[in-house]
Protein backbone atom coordinates (compact mmCIF):
# COMPACT_ATOMS: atom_id res chain seq x y z
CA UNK A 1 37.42 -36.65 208.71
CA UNK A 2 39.63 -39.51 207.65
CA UNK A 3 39.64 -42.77 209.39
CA UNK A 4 42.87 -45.31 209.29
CA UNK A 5 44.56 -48.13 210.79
CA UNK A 6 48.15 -49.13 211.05
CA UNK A 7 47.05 -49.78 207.58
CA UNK A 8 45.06 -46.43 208.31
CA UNK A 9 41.19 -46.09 209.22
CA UNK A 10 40.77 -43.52 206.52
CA UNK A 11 39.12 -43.71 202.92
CA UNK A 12 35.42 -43.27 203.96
CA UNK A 13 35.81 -42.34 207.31
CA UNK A 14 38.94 -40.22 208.32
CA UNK A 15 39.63 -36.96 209.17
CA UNK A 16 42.91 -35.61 209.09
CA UNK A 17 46.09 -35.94 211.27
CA UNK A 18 49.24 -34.34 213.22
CA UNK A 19 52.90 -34.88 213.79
CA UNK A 20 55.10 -37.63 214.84
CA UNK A 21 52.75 -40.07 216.66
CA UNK A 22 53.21 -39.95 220.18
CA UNK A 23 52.64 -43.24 221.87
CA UNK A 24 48.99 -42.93 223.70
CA UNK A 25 46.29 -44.55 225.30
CA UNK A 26 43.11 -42.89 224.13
CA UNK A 27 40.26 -42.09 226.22
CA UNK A 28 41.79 -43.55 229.31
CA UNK A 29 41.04 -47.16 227.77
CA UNK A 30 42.79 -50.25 229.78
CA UNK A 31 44.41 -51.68 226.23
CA UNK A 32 44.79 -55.25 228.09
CA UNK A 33 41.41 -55.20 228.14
CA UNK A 34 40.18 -54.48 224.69
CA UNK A 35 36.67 -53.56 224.46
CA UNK A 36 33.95 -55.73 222.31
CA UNK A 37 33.85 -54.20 218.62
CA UNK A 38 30.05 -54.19 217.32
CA UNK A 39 31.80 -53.28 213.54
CA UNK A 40 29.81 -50.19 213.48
CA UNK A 41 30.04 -46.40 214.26
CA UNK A 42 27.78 -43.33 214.14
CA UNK A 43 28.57 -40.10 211.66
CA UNK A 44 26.58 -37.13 213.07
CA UNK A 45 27.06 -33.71 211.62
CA UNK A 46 26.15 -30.35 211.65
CA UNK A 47 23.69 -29.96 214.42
CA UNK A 48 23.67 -25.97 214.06
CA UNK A 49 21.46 -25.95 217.67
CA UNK A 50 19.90 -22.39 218.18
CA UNK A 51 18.71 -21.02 221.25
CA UNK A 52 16.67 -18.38 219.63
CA UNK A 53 14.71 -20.61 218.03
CA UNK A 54 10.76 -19.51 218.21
CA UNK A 55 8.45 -21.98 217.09
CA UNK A 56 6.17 -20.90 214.13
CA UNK A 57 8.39 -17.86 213.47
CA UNK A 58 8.81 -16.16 210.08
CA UNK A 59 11.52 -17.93 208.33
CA UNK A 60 12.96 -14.92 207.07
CA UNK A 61 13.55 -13.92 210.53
CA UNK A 62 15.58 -17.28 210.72
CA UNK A 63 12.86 -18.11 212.54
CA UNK A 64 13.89 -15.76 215.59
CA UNK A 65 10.49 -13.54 215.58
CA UNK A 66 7.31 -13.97 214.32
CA UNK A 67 6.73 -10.54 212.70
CA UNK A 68 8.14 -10.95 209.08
CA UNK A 69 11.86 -8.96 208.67
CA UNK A 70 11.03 -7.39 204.71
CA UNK A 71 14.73 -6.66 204.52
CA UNK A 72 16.13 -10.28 205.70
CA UNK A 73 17.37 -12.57 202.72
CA UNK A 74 17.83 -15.47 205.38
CA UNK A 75 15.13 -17.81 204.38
CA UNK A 76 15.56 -20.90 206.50
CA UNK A 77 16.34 -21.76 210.11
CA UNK A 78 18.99 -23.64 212.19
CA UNK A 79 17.45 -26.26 214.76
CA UNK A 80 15.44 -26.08 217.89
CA UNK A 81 17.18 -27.43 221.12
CA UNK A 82 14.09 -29.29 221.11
CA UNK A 83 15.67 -31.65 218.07
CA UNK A 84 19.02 -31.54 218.48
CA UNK A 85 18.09 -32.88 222.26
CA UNK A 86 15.72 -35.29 220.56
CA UNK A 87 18.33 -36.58 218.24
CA UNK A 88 20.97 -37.09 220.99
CA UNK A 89 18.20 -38.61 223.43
CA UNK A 90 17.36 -40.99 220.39
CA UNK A 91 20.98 -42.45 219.80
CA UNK A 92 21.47 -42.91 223.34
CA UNK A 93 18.66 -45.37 223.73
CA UNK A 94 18.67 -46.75 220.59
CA UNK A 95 22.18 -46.84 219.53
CA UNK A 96 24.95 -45.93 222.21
CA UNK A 97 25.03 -50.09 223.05
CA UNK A 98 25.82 -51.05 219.54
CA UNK A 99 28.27 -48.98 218.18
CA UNK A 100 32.33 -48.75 218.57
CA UNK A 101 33.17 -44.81 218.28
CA UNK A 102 31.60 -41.35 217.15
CA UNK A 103 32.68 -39.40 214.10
CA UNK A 104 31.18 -36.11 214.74
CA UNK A 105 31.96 -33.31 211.82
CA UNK A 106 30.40 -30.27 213.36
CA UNK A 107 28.56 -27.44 213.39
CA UNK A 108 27.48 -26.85 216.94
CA UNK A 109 25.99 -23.39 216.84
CA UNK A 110 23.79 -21.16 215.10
CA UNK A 111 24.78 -19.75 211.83
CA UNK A 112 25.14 -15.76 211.52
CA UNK A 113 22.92 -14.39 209.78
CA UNK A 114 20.59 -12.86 211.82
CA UNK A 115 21.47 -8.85 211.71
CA UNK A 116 19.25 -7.92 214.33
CA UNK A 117 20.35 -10.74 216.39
CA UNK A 118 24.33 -10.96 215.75
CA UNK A 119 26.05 -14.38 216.92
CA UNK A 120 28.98 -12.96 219.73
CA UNK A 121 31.77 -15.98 220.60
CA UNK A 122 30.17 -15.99 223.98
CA UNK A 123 27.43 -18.00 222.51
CA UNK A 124 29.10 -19.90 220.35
CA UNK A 125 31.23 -21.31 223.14
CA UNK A 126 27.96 -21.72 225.75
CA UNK A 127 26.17 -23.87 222.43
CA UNK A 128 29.36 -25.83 222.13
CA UNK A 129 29.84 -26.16 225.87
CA UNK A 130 25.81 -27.80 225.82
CA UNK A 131 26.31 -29.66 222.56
CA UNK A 132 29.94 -31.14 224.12
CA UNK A 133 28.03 -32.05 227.55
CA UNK A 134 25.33 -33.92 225.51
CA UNK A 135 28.08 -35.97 223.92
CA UNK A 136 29.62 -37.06 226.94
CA UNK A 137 26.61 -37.98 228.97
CA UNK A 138 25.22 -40.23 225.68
CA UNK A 139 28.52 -41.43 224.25
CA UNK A 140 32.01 -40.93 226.46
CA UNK A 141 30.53 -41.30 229.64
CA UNK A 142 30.26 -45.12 228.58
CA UNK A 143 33.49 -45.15 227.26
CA UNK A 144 32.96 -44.89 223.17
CA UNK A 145 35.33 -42.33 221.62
CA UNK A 146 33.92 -39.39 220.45
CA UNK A 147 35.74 -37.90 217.76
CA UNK A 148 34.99 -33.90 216.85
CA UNK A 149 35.91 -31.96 214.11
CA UNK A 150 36.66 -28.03 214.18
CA UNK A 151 37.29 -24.80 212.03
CA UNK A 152 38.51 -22.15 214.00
CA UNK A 153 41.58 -20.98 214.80
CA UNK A 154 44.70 -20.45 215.85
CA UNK A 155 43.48 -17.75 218.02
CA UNK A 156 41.50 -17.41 222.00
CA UNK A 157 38.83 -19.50 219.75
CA UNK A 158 40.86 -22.94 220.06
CA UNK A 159 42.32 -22.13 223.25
CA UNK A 160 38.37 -22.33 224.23
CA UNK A 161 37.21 -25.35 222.06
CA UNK A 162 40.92 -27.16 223.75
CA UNK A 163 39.16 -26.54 226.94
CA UNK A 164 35.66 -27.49 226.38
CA UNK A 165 36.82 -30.89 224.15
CA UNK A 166 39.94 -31.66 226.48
CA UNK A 167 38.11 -34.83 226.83
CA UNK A 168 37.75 -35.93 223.15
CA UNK A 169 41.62 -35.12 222.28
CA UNK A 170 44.01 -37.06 223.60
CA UNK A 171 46.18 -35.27 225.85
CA UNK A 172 49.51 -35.56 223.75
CA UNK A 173 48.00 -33.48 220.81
CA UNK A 174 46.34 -30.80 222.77
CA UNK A 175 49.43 -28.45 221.75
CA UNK A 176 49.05 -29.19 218.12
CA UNK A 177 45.03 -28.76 218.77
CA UNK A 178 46.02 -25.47 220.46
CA UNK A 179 48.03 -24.11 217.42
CA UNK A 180 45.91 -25.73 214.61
CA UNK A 181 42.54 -27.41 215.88
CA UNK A 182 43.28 -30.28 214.50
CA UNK A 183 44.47 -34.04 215.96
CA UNK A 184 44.27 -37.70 215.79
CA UNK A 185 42.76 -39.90 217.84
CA UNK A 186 42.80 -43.93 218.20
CA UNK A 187 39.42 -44.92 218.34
CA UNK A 188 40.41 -49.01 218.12
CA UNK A 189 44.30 -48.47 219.99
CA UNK A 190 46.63 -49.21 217.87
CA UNK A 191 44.06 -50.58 214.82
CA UNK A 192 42.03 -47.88 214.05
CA UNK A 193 42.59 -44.19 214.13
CA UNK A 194 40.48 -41.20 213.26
CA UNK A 195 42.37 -37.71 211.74
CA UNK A 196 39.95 -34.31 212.68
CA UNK A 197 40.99 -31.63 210.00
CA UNK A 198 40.77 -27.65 210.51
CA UNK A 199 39.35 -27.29 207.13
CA UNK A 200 38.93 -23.66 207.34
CA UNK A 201 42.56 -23.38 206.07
CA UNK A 202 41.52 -24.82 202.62
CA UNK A 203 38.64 -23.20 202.57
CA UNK A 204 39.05 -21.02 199.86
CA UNK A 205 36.19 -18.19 201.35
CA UNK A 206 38.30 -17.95 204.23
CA UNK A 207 40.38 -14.54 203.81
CA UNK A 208 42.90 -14.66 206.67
CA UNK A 209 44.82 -17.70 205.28
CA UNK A 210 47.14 -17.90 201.66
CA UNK A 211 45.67 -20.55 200.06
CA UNK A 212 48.38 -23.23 200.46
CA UNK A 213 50.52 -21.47 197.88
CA UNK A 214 53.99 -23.57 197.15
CA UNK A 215 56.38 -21.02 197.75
CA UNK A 216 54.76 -20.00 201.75
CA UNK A 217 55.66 -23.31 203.42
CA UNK A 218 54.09 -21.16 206.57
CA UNK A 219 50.98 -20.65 205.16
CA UNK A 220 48.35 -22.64 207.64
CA UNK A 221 46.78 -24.77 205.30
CA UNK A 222 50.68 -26.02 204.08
CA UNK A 223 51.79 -26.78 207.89
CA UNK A 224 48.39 -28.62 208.00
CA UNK A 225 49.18 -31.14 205.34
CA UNK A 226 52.90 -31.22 206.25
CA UNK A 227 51.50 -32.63 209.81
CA UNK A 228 48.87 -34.77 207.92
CA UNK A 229 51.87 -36.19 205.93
CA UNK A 230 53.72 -36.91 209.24
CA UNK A 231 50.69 -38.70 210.44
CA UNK A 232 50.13 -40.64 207.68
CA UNK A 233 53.57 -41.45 206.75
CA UNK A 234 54.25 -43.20 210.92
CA UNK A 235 50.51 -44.74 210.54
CA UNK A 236 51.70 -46.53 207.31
CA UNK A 237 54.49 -47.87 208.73
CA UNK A 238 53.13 -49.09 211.87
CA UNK A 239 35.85 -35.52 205.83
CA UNK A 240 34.94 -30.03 207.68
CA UNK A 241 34.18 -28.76 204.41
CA UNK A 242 34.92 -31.23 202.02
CA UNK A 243 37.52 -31.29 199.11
CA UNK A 244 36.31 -30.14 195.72
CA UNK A 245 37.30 -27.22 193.74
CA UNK A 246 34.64 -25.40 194.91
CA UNK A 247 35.75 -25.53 198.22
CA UNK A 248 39.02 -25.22 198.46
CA UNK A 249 41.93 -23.03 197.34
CA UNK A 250 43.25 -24.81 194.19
CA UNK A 251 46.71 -25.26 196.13
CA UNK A 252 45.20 -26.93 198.69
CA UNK A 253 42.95 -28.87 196.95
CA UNK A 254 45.67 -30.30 194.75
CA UNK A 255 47.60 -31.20 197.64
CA UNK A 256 44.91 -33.07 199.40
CA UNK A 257 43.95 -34.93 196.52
CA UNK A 258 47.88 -36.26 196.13
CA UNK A 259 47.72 -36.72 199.07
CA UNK A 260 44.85 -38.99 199.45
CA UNK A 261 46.13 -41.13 196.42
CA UNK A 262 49.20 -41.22 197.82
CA UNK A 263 48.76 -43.22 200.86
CA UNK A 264 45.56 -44.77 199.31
CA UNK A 265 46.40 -48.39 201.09
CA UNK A 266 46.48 -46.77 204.03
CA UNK A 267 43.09 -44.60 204.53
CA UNK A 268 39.67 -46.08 204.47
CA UNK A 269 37.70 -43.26 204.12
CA UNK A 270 37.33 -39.35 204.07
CA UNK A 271 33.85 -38.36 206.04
CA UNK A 272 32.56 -34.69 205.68
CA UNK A 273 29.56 -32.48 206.45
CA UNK A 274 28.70 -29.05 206.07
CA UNK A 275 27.04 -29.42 202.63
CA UNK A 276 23.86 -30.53 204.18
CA UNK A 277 23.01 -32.89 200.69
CA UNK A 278 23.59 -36.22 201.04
CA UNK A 279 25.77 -37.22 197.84
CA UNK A 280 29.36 -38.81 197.23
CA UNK A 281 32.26 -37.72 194.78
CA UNK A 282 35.72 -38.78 193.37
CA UNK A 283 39.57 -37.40 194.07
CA UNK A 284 40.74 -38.29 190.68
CA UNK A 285 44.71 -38.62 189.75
CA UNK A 286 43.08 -36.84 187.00
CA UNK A 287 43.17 -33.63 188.76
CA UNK A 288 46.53 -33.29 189.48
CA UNK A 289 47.11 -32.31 185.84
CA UNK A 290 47.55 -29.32 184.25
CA UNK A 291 45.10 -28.49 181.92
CA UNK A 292 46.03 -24.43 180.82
CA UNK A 293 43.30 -23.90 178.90
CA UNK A 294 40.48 -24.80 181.69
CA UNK A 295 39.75 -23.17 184.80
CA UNK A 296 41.31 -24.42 187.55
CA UNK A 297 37.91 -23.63 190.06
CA UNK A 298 34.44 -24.60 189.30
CA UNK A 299 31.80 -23.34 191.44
CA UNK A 300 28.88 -24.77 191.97
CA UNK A 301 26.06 -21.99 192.59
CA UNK A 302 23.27 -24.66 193.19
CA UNK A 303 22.11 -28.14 194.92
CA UNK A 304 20.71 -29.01 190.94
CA UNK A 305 24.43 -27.42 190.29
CA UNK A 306 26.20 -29.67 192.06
CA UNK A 307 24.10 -32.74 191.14
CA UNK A 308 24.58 -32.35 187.13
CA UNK A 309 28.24 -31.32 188.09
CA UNK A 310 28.22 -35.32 189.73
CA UNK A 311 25.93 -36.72 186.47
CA UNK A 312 29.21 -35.24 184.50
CA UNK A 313 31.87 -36.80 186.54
CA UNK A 314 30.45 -40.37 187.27
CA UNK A 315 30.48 -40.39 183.21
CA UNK A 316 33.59 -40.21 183.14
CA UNK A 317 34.12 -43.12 185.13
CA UNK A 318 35.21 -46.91 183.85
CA UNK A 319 32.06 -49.85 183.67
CA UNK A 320 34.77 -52.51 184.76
CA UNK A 321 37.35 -50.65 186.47
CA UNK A 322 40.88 -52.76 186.59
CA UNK A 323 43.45 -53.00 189.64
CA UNK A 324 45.55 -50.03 187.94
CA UNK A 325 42.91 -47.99 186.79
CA UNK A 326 41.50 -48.39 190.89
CA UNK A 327 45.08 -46.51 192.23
CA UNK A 328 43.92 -43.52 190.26
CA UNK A 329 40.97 -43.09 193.01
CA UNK A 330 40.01 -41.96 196.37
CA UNK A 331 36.56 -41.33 197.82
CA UNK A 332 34.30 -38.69 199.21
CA UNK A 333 31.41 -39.23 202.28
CA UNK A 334 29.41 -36.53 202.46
CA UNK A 335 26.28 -36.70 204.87
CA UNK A 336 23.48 -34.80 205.25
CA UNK A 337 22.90 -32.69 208.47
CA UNK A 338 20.69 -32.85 211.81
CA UNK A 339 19.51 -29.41 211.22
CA UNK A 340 16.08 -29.19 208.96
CA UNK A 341 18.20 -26.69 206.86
CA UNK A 342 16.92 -27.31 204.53
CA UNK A 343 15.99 -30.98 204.17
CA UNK A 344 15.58 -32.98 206.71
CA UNK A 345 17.35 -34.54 210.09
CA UNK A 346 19.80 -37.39 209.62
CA UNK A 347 22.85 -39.84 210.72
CA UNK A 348 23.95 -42.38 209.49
CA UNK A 349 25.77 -46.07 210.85
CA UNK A 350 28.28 -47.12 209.15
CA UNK A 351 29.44 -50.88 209.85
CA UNK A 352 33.22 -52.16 209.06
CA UNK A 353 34.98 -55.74 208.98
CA UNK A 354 35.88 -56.37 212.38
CA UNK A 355 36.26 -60.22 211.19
CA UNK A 356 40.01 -62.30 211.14
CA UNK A 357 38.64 -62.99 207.40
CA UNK A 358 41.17 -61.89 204.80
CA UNK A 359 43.87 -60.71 207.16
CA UNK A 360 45.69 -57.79 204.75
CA UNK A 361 48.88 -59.57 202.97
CA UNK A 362 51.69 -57.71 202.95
CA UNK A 363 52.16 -54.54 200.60
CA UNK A 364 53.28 -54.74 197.20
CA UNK A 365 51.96 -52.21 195.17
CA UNK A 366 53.80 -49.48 194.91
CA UNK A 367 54.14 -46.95 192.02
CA UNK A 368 55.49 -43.49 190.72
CA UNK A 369 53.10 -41.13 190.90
CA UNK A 370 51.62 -40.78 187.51
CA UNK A 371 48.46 -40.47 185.82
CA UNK A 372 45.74 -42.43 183.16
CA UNK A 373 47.15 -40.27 180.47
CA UNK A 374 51.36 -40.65 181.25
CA UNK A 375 53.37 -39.46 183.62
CA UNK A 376 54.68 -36.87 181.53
CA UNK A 377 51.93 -34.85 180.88
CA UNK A 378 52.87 -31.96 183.38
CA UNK A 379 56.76 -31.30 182.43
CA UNK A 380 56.41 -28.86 179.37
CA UNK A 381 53.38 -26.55 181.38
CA UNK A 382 55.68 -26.43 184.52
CA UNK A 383 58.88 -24.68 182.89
CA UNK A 384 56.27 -21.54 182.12
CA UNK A 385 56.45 -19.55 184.96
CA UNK A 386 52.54 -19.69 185.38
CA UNK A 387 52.99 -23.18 186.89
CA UNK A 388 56.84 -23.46 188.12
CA UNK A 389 56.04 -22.67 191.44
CA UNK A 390 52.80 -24.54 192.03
CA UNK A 391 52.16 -28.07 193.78
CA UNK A 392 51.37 -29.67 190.57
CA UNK A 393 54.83 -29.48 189.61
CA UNK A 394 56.46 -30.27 192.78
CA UNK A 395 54.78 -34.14 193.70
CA UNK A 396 56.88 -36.47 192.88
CA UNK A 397 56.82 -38.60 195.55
CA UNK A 398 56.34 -42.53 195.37
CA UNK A 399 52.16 -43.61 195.83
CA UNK A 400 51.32 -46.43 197.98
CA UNK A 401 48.83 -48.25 196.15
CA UNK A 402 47.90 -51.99 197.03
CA UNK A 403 44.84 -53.61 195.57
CA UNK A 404 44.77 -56.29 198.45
CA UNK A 405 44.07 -53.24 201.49
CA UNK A 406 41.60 -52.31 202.92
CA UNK A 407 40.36 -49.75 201.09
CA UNK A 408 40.53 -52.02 197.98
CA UNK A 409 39.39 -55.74 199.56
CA UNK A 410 37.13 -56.68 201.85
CA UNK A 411 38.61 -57.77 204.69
CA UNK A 412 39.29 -56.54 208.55
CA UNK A 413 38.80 -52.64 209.03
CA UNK A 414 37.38 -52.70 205.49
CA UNK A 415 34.22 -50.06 205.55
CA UNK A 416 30.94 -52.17 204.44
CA UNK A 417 27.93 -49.89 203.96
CA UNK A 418 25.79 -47.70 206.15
CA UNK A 419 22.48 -47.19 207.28
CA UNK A 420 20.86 -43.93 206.90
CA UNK A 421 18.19 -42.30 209.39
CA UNK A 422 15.80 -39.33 209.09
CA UNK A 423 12.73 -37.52 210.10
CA UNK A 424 10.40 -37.80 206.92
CA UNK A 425 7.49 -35.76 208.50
CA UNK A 426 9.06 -33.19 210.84
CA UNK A 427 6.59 -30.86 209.84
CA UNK A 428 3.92 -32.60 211.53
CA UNK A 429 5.28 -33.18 215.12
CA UNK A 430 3.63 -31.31 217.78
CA UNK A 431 3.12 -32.20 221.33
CA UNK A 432 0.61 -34.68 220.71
CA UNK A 433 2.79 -36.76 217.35
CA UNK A 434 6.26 -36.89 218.24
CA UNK A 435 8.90 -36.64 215.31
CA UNK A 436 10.23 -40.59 214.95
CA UNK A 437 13.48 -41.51 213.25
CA UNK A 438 13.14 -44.29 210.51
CA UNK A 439 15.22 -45.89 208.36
CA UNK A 440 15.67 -44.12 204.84
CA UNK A 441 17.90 -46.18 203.30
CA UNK A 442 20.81 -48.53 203.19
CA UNK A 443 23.81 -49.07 200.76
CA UNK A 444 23.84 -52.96 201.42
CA UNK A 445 22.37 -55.66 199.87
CA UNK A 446 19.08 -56.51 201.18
CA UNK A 447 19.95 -60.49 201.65
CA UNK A 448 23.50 -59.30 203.23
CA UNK A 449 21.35 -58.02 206.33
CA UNK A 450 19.79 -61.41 207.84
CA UNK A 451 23.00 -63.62 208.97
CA UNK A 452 22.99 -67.16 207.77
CA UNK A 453 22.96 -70.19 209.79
CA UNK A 454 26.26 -70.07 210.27
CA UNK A 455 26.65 -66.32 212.03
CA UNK A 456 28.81 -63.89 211.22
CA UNK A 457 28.88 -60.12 211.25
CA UNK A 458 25.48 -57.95 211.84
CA UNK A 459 25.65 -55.26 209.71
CA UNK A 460 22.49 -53.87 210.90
CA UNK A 461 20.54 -55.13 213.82
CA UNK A 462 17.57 -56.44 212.92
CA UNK A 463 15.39 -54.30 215.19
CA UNK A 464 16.40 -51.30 213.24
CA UNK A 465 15.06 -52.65 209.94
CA UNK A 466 11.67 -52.67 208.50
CA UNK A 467 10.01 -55.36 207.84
CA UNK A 468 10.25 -55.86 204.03
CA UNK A 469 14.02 -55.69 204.48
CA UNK A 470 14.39 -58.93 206.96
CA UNK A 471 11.95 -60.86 205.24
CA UNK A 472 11.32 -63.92 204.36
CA UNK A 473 10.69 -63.45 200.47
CA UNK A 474 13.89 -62.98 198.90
CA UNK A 475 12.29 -61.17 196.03
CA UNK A 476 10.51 -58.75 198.05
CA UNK A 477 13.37 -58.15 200.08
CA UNK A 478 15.84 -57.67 197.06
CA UNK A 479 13.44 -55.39 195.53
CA UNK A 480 13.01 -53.10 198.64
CA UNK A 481 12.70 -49.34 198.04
CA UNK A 482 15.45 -49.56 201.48
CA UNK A 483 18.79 -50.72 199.45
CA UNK A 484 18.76 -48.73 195.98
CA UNK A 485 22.64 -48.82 195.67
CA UNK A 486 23.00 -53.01 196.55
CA UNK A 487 26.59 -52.38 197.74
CA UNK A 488 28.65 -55.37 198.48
CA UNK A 489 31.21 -53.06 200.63
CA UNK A 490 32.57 -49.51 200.20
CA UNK A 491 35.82 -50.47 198.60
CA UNK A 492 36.59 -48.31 195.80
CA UNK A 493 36.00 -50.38 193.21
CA UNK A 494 32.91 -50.72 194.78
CA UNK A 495 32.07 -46.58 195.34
CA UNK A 496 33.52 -46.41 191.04
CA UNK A 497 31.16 -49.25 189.53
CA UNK A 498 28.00 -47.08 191.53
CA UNK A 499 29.72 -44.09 190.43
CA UNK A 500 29.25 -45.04 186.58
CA UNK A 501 25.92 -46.89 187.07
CA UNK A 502 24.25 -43.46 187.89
CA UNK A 503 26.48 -41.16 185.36
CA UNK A 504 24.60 -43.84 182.58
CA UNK A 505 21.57 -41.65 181.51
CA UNK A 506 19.75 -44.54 180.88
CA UNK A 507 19.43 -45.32 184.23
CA UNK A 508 16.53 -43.32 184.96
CA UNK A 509 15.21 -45.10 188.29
CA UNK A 510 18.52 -45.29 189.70
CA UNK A 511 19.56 -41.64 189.11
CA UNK A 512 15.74 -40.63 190.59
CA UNK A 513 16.82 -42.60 193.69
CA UNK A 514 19.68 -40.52 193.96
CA UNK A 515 18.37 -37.40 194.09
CA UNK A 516 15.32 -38.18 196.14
CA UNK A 517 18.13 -39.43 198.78
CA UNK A 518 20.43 -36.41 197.80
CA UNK A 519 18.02 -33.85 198.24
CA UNK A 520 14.76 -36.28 200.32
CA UNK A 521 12.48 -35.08 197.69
């Protein structure tokens, strides 16, 4: 997901986008009578809801039957509907009244991997069909955008999912929905919008598509970002799997990365799921080189994989990043699932700068695109034919980089932290000790929580904070085992300094407070 605003919602919190921007009026909202903005939304994802489910089942059954399968490899289990219906039930009375719009980055059925039990598209569109009517009832119903992201398609598959989330698209992109399953939506009209990618046409285990190569401009994942481009280009001038090289085909990675550095002042945020561990990571101007003597795709065959891969790139990263150095970013959101697969059930609320404070001054910064090391570094690699014909040697278009946006200065639409929630003892609910939400952590400062004397923005409300966060002692509160990270917002500079705090291996307790949150160990 990306989010943007006319400077675009969409560095920490956007999705992806379409073609030429229709005019609209999302979700049937009277725009002369603009609703009250709390600053906050909710990022759900991956509720994987099974109706096989048996309680106390074998796990290498997927916990389907009790009797152990020997042959099965599947050693975990998606979610009962009793969770994913205690979840929903749980934001609706606790958090439907003070939040602006729903960023919801799938999955909404049961993964396949149950032989005995095969997964048919009949069920798949029945558990997105209960999961969709959920969402209304909680969130639309009261008139706060809900915002879906899909994979499927272009087949029958998003002719369905158009029909069972006609209400969630807005009615002018339900033919681009229909060919690609993916839109935009304005959550704040005219402010704010929110892009839903089809990331399945990146993904680079997904055999039916090209891999964005340059020379097939037809190629799905190509007409994707062409659209995105389109999208992004109007927005400036008015997250489902994410993207790392593990992911994605390298063509389509390199052109999402550009991409994303490219209209920089305009995004706030790119928000993914499907990973399940809670963790952040860099697009880097840095990978848009050519480097022939490295591989081009690094997988990463592990969680403790991917979290040394992160130890290695935050090194990298500058102490005291300057204004320059800043263009040469974008960042990552990726948040850990509702499903206990396999750590434990989460969402998080993120708040943003719905203050007149620091109104945006007009843009300024604009560059070549280029890199740290020169500008130059690609020419000689791209007359080989190994590299002629590939995107790295083909963007050349001019970057949009602004150190007083958004995405770069606090001010109005700038993301400011989040608030993370999760079931830390789901193993011991039972009829008689239900499972309970609590906070796990927040990215704020602990004395940014508490307004002063003199108002101004909740981040949090206070009822949804423990104790030791909201007190009185400034040293206990500062200290609190809630706000690890002490964010002032989620600028990039902000996301780089954290970055290369944890890559230090001297800092032991802070890198142990990342993993315990990465992997709630």
């Amino acid at each position: 997901m990306m989010w943007i605003h006319t400077l675009l919602f969409a560095t920490s919190f956007l999705i992806d986008y379409g073609f030429a921007k229709p005019v609209q009026t999302p979700f049937e909202v009277d725009a002369t009578k603009p609703r009250k903005l709390h600053g906050r939304f909710l990022h759900i994802t991956d509720m994987h809801p099974d109706p096989h489910y048996l309680h106390k089942a074998a796990e290498s059954t997927g916990c389907h039957r009790r009797k152990k399968n020997k042959k099965s490899k599947n050693k975990e289990c998606d979610s009962p509907f009793r969770l994913t219906n205690y979840t929903l039930d749980f934001l609706n009375k606790n958090w439907a009244d003070e939040i602006d719009f729903v960023i919801w980055t799938g999955d909404n059925a049961r993964h396949d991997d149950d032989r005995k039990l095969p997964r048919t598209p009949a069920e798949i569109y029945d558990l997105n069909r209960h999961v969709a009517a959920k969402m209304t009832k909680v969130f639309y119903n009261k008139g706060i955008p809900v915002v879906p992201s899909l994979a499927p398609g272009p087949n029958s598959i998003t002719n369905e999912y158009s029909s069972i989330w006609s209400q969630f698209i807005p009615f002018p992109y339900l033919q681009v929905f229909q060919r690609g399953a993916y839109y935009t939506t304005e959550v704040i009209p005219n402010e704010v919008a929110v892009i839903s990618l089809n990331t399945m046409y990146f993904y680079d285990s997904n055999k039916v598509v090209n891999g964005c190569p340059y020379k097939d401009r037809n190629d799905p994942g190509n007409l994707q970002i062409d659209w995105l481009t389109v999208q992004l280009r109007e927005y400036r001038e008015r997250g489902h799997v994410p993207p790392a090289p593990g992911n994605y085909f390298p063509e389509c990675y390199i052109r999402y990365v550009e991409l994303a550095l490219r209209f920089q002042d305009t995004i706030l945020g790119h928000l993914f799921g499907h990973m399940n561990a809670d963790h952040f990571f860099f697009l880097e101007a840095e990978d848009l080189r050519i480097y022939p003597d490295e591989d081009d795709e690094t997988k990463v065959t592990s969680d403790q994989g991917l979290l040394e891969s992160l130890y290695v790139d935050f090194a990298t990263l500058p102490k005291k990043p300057k204004q320059s150095e800043l263009d040469d970013y974008a960042v990552v959101n990726v948040a850990p699932s509702v499903v206990p697969n396999p750590y434990l059930p989460s969402f998080r609320i993120f708040s943003y700068n719905i203050t007149d404070k620091g109104k945006r001054a007009e843009r300024t910064g604009k560059r070549k695109h280029g890199h740290r090391r020169g500008s130059e570094g690609n020419k000689a690699n791209c007359k080989s034919d190994e590299y002629r014909n590939t995107w790295r040697c083909h963007l050349d278009r001019t970057w949009h980089s602004d150190p007083h946006s958004p995405s770069r200065r606090n001010q109005r639409w700038t993301p400011l932290g989040y608030a993370q929630y999760y079931i830390p003892h789901l193993d011991q609910a039972n009829k008689t000790m239900k499972p309970k939400f609590e906070l796990e952590y927040v990215t704020y400062k602990a004395e940014d929580l508490v307004p002063s004397d003199e108002g101004g923005q909740v981040l949090v409300p206070l009822r949804h904070l423990p104790e030791e966060l909201i007190s009185n002692s400034a040293t206990k509160a500062e200290k609190s085992k809630f706000a690890p990270y002490r964010l002032k917002d989620l600028t990039i500079g902000s996301w780089v300094r954290l970055g290369h705090e944890i890559g230090d291996s001297s800092r032991k307790k802070l890198r142990k407070k990342f993993r315990r949150y990465m992997f709630m160990v």
